[in-house]
C-alpha atoms as a PDB file:
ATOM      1  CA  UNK A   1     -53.657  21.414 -12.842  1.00  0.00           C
ATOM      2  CA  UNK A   2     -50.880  23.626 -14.283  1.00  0.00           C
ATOM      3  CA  UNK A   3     -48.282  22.145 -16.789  1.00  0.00           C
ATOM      4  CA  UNK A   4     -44.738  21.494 -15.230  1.00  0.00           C
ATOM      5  CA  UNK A   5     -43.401  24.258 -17.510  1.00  0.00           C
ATOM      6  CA  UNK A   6     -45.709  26.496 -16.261  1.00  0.00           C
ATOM      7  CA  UNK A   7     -45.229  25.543 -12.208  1.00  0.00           C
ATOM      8  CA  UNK A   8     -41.155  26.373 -12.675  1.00  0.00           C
ATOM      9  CA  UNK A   9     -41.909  29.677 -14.456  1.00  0.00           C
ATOM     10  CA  UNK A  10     -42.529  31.433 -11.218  1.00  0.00           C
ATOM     11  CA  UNK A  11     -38.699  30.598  -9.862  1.00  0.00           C
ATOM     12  CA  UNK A  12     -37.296  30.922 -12.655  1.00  0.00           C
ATOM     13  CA  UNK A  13     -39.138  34.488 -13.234  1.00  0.00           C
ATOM     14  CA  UNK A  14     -38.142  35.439  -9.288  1.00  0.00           C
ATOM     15  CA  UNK A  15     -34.825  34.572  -9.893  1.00  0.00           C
ATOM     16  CA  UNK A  16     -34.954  37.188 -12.658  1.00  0.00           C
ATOM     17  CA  UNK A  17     -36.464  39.453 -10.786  1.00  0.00           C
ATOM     18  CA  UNK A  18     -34.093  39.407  -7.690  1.00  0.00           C
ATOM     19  CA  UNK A  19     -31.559  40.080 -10.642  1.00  0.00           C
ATOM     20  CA  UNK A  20     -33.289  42.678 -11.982  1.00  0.00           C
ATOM     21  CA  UNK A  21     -33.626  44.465  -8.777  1.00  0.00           C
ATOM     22  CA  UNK A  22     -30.135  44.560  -8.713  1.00  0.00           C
ATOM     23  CA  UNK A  23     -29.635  45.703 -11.887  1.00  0.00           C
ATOM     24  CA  UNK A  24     -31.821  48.443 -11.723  1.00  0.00           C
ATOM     25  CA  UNK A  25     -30.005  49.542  -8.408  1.00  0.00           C
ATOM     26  CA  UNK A  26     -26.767  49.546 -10.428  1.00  0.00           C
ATOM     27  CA  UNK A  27     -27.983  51.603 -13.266  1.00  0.00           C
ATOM     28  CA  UNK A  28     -29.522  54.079 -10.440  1.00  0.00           C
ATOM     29  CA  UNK A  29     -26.620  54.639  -8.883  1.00  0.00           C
ATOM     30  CA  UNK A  30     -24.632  55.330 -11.977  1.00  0.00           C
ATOM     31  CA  UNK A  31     -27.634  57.775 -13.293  1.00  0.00           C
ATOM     32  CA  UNK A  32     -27.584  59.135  -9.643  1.00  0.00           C
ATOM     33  CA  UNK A  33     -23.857  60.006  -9.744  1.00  0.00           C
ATOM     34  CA  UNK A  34     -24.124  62.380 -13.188  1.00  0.00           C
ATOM     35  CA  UNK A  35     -27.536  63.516 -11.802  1.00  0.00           C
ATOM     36  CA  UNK A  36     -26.610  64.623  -8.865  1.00  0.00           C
ATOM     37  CA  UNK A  37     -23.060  65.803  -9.026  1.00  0.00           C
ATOM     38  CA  UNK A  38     -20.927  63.184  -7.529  1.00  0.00           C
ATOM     39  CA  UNK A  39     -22.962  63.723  -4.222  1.00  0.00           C
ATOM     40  CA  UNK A  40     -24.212  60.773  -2.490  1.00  0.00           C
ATOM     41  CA  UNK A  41     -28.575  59.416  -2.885  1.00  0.00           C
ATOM     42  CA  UNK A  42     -30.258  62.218  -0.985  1.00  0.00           C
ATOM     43  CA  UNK A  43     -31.672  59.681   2.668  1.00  0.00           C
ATOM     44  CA  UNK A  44     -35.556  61.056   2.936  1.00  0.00           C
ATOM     45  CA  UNK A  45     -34.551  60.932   7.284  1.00  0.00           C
ATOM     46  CA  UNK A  46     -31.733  63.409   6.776  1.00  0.00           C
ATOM     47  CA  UNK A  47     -33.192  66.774   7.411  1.00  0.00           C
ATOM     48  CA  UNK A  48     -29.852  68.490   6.116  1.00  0.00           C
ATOM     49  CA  UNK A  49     -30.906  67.403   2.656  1.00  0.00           C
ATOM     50  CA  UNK A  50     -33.637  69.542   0.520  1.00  0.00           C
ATOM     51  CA  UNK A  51     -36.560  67.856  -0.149  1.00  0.00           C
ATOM     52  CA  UNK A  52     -36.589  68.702  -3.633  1.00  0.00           C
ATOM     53  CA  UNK A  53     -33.244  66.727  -3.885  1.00  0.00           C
ATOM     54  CA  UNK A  54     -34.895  63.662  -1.685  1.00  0.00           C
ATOM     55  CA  UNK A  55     -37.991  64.074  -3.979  1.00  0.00           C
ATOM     56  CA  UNK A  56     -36.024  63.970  -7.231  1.00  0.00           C
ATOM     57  CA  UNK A  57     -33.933  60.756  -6.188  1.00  0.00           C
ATOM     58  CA  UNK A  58     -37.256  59.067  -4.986  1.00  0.00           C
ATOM     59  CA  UNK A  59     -38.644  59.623  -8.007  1.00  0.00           C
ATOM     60  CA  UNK A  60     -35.292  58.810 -10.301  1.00  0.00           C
ATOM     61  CA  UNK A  61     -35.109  55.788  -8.579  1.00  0.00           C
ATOM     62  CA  UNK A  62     -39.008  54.174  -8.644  1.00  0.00           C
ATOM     63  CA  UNK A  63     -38.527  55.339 -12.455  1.00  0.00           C
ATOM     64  CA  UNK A  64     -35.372  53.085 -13.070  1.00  0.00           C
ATOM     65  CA  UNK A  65     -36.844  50.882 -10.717  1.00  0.00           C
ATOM     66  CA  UNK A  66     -40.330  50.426 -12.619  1.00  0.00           C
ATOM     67  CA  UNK A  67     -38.402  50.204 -16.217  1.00  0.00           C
ATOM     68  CA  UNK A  68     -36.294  47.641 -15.116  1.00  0.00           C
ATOM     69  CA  UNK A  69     -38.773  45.234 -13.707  1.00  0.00           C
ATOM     70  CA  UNK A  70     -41.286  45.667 -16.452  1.00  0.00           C
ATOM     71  CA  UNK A  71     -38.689  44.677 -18.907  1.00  0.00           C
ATOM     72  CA  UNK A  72     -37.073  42.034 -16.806  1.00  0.00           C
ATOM     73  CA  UNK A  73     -40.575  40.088 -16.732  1.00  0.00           C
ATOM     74  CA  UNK A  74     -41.477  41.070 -20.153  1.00  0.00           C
ATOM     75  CA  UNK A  75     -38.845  39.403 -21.316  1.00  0.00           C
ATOM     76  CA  UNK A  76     -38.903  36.271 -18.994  1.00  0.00           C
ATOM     77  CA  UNK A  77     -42.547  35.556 -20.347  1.00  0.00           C
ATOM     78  CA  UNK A  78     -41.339  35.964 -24.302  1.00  0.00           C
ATOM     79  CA  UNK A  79     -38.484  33.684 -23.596  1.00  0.00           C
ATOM     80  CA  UNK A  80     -40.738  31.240 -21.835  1.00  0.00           C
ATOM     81  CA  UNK A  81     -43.141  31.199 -24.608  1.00  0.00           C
ATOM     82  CA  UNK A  82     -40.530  30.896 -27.215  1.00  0.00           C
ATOM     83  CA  UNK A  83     -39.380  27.882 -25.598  1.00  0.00           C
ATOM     84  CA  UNK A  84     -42.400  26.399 -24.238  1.00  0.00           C
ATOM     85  CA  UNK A  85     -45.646  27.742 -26.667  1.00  0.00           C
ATOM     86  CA  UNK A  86     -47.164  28.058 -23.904  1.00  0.00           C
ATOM     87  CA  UNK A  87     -48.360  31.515 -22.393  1.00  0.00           C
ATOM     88  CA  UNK A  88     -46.806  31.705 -18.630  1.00  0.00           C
ATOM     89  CA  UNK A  89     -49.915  33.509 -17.339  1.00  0.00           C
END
């Protein structure tokens, strides 16, 4: 049976993420506004939009998104080791 410091790891480390998540949509929108000229995120259902423009903010955005979450629970398991000595996985 897991270690009580272990079992609240996982909403501790969803808490983080869900904070992350919004994090990462902040710094995308910010990135989005010097990357694509002040214009609002290209929607993939609007037809009026190029798909190289929908493409590019697709990709922008799973980039942010990917960077953000790897370093969000990166550093929720270093912090939970440092505190506990214990690995969280």
């Amino acid at each position: 049976m897991p270690d009580a410091s272990v079992m609240m790891y996982k909403p501790l480390a969803l808490a983080a993420s869900v904070g992350g998540g919004l994090l990462a949509g902040a710094v995308f929108q910010q990135v989005w506004k010097r990357v694509g000229q002040n214009r609002p995120k290209p929607e993939p259902q609007d037809l009026s939009q190029s798909t190289r423009d929908v493409l590019v903010a697709a990709a922008l955005q799973g980039l942010i998104f990917g960077l953000v979450k790897a370093g969000v629970d990166r550093g929720m398991a270093k912090s939970f080791s440092k505190v506990t000595h214990k690995s969280p996985a």
